[in-house]
PDB file of N, CA and C in Angstrom:
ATOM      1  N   UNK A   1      23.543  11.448  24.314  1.00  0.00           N
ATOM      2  CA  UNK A   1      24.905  11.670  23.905  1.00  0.00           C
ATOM      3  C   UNK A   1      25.696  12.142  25.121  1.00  0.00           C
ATOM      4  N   UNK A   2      27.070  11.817  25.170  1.00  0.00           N
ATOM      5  CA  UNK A   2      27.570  12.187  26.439  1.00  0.00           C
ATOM      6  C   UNK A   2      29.254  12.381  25.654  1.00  0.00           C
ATOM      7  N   UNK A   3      29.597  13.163  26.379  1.00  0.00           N
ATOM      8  CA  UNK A   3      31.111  13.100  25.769  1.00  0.00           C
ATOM      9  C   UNK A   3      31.913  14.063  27.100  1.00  0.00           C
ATOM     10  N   UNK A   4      33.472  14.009  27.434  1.00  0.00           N
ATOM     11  CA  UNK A   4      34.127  14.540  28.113  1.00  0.00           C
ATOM     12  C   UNK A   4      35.711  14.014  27.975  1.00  0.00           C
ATOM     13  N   UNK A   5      36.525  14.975  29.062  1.00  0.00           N
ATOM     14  CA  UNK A   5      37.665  14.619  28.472  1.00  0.00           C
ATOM     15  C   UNK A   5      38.194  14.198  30.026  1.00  0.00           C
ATOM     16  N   UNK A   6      39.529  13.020  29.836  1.00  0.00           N
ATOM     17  CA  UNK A   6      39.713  12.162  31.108  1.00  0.00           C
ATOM     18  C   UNK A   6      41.641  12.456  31.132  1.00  0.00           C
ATOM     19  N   UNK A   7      42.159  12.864  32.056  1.00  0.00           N
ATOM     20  CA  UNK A   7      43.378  12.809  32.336  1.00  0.00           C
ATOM     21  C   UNK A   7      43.606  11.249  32.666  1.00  0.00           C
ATOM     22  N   UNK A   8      44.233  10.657  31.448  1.00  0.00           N
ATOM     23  CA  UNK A   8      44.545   8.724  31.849  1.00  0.00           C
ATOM     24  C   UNK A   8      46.248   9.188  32.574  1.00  0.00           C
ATOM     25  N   UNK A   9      46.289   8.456  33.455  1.00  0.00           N
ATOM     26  CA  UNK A   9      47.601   8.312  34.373  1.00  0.00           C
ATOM     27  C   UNK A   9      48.403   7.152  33.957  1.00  0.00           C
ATOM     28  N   UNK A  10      49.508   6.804  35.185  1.00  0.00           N
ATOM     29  CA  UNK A  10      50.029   5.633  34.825  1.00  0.00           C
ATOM     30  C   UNK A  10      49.336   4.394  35.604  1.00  0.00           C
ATOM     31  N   UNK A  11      48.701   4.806  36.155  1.00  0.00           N
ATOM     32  CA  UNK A  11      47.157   3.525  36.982  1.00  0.00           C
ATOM     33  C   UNK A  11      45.833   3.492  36.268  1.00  0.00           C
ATOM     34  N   UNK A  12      45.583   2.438  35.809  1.00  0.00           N
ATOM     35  CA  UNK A  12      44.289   2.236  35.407  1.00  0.00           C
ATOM     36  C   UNK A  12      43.208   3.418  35.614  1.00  0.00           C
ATOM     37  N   UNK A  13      43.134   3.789  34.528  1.00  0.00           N
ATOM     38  CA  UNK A  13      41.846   5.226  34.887  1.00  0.00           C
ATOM     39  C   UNK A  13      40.960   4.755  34.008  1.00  0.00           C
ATOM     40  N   UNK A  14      40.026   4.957  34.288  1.00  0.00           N
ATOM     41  CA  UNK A  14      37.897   4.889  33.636  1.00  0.00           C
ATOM     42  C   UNK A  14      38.173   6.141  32.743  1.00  0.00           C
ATOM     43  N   UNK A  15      38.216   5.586  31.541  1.00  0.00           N
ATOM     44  CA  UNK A  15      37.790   6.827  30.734  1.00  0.00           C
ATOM     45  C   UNK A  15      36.413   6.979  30.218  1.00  0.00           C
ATOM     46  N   UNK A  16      35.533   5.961  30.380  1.00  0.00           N
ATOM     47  CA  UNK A  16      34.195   5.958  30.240  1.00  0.00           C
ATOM     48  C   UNK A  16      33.283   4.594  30.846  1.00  0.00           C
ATOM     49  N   UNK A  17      32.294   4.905  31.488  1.00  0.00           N
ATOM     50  CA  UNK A  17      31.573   4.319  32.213  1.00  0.00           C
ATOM     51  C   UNK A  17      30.888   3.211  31.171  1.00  0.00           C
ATOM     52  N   UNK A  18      30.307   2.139  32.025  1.00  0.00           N
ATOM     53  CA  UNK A  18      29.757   0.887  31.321  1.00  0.00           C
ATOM     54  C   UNK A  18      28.003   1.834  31.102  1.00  0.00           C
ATOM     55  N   UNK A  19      27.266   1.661  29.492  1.00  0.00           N
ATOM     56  CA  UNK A  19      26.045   1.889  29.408  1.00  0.00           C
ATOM     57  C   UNK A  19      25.559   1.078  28.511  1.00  0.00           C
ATOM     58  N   UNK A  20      24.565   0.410  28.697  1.00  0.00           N
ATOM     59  CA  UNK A  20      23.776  -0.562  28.086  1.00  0.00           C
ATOM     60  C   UNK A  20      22.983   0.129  26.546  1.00  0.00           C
ATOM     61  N   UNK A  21      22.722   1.594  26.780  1.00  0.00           N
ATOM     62  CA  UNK A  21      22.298   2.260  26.102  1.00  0.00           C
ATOM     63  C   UNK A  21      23.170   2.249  24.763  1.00  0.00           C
ATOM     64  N   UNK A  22      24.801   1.983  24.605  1.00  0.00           N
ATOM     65  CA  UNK A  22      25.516   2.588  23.940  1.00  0.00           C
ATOM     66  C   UNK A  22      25.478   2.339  22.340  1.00  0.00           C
ATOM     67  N   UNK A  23      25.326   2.862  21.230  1.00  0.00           N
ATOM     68  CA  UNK A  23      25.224   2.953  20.111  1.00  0.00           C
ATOM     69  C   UNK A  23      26.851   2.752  18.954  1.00  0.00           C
ATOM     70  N   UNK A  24      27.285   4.399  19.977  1.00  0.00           N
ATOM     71  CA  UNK A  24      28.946   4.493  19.029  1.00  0.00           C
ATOM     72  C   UNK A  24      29.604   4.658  19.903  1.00  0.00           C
ATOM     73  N   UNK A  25      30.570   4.869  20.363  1.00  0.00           N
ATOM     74  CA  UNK A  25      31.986   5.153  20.936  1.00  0.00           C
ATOM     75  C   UNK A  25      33.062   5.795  20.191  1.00  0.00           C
ATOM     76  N   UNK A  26      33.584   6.853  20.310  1.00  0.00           N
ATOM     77  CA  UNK A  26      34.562   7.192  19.883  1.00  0.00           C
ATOM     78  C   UNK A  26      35.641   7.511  21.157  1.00  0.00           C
ATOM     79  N   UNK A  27      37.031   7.486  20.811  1.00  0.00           N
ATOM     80  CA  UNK A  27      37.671   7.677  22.137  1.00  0.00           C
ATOM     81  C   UNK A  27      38.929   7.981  20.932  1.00  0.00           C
ATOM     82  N   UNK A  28      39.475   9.429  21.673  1.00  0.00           N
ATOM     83  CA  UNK A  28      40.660  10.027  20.762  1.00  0.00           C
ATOM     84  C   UNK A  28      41.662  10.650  22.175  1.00  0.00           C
ATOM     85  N   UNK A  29      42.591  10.370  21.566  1.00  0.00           N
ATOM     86  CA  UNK A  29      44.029  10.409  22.246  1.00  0.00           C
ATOM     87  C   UNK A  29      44.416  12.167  21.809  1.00  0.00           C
ATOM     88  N   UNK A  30      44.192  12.651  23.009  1.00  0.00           N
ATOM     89  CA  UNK A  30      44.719  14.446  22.288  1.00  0.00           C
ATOM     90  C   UNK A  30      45.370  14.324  22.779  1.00  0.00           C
ATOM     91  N   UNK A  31      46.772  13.096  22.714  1.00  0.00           N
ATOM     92  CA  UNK A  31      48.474  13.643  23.406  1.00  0.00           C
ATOM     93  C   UNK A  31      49.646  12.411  22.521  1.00  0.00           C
ATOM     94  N   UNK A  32      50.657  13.183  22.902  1.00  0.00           N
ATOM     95  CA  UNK A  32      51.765  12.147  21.866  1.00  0.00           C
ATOM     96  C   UNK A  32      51.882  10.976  22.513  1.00  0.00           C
ATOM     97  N   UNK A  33      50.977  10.643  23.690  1.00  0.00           N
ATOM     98  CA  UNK A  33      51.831   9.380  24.393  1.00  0.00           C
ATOM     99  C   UNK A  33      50.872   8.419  24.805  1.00  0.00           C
ATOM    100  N   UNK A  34      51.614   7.028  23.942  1.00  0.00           N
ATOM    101  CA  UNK A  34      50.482   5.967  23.677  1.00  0.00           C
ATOM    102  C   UNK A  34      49.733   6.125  24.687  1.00  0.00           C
ATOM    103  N   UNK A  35      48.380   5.816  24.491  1.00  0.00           N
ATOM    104  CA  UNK A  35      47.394   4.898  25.796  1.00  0.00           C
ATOM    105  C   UNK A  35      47.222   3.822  25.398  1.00  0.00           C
ATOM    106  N   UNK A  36      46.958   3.019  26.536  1.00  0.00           N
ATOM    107  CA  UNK A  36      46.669   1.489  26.053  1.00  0.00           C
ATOM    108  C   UNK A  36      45.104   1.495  26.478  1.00  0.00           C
ATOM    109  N   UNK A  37      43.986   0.738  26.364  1.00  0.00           N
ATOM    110  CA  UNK A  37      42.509   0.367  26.636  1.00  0.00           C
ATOM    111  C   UNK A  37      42.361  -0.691  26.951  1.00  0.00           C
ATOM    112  N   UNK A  38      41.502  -1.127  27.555  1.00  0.00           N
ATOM    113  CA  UNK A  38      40.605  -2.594  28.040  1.00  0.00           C
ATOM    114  C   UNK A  38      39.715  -2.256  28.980  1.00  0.00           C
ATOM    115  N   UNK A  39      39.021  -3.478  28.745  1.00  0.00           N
ATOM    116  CA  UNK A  39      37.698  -3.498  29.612  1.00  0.00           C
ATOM    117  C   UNK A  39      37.637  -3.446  30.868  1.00  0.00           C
ATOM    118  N   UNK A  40      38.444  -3.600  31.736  1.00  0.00           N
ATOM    119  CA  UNK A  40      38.644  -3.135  33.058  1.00  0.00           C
ATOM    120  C   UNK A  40      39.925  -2.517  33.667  1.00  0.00           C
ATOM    121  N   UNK A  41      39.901  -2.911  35.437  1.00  0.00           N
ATOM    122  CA  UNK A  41      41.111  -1.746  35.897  1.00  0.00           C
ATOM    123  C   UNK A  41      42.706  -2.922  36.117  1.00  0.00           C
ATOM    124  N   UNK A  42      42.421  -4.210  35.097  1.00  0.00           N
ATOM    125  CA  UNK A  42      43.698  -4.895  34.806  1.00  0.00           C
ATOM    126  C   UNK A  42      44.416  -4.369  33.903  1.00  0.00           C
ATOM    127  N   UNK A  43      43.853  -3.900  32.979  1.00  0.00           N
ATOM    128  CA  UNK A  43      44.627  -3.197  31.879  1.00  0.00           C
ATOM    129  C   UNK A  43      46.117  -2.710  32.299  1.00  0.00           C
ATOM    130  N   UNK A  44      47.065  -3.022  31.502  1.00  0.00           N
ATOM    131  CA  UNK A  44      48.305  -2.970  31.527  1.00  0.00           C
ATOM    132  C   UNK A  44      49.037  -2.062  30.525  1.00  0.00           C
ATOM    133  N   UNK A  45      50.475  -1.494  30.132  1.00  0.00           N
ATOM    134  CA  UNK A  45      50.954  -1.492  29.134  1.00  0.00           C
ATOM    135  C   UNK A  45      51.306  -2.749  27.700  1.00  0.00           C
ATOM    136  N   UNK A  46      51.390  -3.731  28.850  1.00  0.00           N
ATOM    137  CA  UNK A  46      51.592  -5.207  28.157  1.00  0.00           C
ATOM    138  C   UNK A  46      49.948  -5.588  27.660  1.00  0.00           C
ATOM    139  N   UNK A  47      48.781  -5.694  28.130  1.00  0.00           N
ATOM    140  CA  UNK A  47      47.859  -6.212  27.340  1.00  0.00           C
ATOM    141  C   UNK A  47      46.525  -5.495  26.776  1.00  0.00           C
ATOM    142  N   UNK A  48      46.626  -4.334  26.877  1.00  0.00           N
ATOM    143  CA  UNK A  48      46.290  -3.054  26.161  1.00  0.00           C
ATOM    144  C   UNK A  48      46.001  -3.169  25.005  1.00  0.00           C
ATOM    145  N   UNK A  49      45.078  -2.277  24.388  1.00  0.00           N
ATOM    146  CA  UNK A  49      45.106  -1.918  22.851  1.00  0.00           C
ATOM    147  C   UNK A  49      45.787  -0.930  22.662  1.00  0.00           C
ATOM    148  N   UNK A  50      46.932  -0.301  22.178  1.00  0.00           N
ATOM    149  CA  UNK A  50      47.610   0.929  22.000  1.00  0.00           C
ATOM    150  C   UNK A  50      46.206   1.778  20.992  1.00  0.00           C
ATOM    151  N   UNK A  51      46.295   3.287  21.518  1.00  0.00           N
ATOM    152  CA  UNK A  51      45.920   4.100  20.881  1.00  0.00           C
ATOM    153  C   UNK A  51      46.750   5.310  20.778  1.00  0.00           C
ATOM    154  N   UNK A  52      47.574   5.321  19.474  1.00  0.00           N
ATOM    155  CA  UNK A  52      48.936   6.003  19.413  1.00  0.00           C
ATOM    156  C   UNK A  52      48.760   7.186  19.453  1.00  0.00           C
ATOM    157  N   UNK A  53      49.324   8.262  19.935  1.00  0.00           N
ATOM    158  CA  UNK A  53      49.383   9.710  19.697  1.00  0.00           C
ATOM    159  C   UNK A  53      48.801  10.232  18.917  1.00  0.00           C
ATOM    160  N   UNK A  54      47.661  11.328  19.372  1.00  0.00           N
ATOM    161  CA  UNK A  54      47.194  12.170  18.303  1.00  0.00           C
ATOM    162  C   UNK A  54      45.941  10.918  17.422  1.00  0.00           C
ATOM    163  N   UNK A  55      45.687   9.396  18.246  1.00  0.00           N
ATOM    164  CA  UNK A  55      44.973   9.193  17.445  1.00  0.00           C
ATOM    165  C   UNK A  55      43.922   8.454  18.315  1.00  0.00           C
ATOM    166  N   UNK A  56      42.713   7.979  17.112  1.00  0.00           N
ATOM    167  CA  UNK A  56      41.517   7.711  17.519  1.00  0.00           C
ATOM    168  C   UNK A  56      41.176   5.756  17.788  1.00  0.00           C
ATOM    169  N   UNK A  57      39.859   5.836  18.210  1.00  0.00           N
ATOM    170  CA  UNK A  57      39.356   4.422  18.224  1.00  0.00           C
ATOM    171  C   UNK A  57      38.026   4.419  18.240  1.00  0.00           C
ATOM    172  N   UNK A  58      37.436   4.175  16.993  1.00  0.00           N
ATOM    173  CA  UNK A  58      35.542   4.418  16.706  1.00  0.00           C
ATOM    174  C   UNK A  58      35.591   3.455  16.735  1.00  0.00           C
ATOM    175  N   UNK A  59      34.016   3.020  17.421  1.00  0.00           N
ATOM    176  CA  UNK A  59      33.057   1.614  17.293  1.00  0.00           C
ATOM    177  C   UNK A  59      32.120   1.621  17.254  1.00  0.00           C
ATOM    178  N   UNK A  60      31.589   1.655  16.320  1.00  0.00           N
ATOM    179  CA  UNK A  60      29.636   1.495  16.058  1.00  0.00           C
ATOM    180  C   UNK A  60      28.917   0.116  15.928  1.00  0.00           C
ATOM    181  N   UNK A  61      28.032  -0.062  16.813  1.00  0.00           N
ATOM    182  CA  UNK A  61      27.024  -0.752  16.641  1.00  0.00           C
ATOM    183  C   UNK A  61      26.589  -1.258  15.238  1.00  0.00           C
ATOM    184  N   UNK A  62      26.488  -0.396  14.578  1.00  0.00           N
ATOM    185  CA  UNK A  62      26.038  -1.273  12.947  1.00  0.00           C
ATOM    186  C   UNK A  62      24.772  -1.901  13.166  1.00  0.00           C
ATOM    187  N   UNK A  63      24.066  -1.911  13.782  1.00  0.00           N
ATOM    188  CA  UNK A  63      22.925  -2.480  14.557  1.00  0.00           C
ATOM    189  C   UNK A  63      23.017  -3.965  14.752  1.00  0.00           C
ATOM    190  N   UNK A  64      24.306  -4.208  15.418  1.00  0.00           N
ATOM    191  CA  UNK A  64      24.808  -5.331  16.024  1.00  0.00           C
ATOM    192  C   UNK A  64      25.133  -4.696  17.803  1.00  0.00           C
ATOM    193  N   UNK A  65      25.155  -6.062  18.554  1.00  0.00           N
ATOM    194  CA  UNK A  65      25.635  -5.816  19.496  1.00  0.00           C
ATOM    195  C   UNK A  65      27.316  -5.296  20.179  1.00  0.00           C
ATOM    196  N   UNK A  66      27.636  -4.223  20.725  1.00  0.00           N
ATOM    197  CA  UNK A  66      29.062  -3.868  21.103  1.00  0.00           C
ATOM    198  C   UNK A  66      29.495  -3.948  22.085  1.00  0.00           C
ATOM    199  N   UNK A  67      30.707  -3.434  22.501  1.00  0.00           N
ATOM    200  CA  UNK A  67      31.240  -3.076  24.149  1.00  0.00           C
ATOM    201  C   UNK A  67      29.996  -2.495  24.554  1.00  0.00           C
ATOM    202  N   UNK A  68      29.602  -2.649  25.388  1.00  0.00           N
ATOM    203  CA  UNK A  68      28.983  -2.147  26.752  1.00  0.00           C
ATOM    204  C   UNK A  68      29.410  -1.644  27.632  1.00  0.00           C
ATOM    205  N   UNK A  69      30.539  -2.476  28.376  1.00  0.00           N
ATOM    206  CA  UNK A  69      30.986  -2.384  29.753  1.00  0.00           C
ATOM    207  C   UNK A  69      31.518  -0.805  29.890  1.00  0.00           C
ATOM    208  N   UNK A  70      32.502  -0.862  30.926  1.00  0.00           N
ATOM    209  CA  UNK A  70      33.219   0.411  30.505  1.00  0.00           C
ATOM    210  C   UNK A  70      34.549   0.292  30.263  1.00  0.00           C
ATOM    211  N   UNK A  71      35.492   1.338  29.751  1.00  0.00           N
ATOM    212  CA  UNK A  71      36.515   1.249  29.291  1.00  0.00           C
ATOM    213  C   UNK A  71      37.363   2.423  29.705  1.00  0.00           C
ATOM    214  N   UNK A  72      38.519   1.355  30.334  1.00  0.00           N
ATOM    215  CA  UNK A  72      39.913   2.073  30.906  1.00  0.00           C
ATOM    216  C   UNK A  72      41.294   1.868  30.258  1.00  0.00           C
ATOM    217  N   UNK A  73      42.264   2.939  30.470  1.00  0.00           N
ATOM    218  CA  UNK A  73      43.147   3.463  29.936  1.00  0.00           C
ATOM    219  C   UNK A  73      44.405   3.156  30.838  1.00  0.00           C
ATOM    220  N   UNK A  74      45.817   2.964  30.516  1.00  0.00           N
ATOM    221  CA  UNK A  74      46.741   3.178  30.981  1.00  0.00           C
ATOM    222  C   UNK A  74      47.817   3.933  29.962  1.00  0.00           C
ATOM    223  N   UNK A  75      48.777   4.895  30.355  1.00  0.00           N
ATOM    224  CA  UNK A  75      50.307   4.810  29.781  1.00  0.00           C
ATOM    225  C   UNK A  75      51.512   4.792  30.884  1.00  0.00           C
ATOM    226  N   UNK A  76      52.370   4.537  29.731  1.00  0.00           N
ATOM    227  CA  UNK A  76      53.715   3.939  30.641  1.00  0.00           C
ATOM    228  C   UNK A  76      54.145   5.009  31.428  1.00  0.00           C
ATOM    229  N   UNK A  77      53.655   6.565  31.285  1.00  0.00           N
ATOM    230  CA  UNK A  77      54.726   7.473  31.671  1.00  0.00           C
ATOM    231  C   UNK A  77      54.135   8.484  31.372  1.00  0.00           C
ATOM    232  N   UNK A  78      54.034   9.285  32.741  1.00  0.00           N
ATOM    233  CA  UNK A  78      53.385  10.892  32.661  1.00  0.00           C
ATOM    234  C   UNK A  78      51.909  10.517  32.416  1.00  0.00           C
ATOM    235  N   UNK A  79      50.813  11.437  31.751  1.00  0.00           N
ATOM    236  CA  UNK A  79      49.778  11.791  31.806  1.00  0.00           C
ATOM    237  C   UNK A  79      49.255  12.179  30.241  1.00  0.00           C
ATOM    238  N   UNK A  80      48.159  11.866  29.919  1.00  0.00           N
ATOM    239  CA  UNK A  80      47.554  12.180  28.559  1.00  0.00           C
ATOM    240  C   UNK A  80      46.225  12.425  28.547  1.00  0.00           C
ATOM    241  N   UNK A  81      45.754  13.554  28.223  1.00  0.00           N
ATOM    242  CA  UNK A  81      43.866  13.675  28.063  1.00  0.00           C
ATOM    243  C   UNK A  81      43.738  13.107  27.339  1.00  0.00           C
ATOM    244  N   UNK A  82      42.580  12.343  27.194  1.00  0.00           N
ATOM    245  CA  UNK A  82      41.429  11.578  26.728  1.00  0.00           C
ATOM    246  C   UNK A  82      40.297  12.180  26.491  1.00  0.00           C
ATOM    247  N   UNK A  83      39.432  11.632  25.641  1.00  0.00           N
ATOM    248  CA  UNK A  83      38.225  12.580  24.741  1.00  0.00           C
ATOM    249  C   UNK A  83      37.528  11.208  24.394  1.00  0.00           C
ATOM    250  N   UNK A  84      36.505  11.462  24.787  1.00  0.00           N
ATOM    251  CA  UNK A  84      35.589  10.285  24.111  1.00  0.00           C
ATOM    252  C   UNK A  84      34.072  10.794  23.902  1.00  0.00           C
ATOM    253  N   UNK A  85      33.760  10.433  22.887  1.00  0.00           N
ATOM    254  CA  UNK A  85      31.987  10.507  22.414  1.00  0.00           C
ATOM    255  C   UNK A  85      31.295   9.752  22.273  1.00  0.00           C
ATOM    256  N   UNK A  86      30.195   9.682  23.073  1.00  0.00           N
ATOM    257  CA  UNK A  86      29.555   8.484  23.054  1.00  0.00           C
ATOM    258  C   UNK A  86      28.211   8.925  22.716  1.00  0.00           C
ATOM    259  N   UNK A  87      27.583   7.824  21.834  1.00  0.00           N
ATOM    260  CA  UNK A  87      25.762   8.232  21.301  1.00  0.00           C
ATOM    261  C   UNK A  87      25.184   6.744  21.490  1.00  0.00           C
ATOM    262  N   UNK A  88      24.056   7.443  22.175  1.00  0.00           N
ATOM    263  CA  UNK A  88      23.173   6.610  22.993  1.00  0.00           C
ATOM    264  C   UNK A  88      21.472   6.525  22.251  1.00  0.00           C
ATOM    265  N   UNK A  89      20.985   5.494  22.554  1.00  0.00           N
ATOM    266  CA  UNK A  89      20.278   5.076  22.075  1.00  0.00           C
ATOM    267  C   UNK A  89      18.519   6.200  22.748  1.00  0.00           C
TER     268      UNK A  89
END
């Protein structure tokens, strides 16, 4: 299990590393100001997944295969901590 919290900027930041091990993912937004996600450091405001203020994004395995890789963050403006939990196999 691994979990920590990531100051996402307005440049592509790693909020969690790629692990082959990975089971669940959780990743929660503790600030009012969208983040966007994707699988690498292209991630944009434009092709992002928004994760709106104050909120979350779970993904479990289900004992299917998931994201692996790792996963980075952008917002349009200023700075937002990031929180993510991850459980490993």
């Amino acid at each position: 299990m691994a979990y920590n919290t990531v100051t996402v900027t307005t440049a592509a930041t790693k909020i969690v590393d790629a692990n082959s091990q990975r089971q669940s993912l959780i990743i929660s937004n503790a600030g009012s100001v969208t983040v966007y996600i994707g699988p690498d450091d292209s991630v944009t405001t434009a092709n992002g997944m928004p994760i709106v203020g104050y909120g979350n994004l779970s993904e479990d395995s289900g004992g299917t295969r998931m994201q692996m890789g790792p996963v980075y963050g952008i917002v349009g403006a200023g700075t937002v901590d990031v929180r993510f939990w991850e459980r490993i196999r």
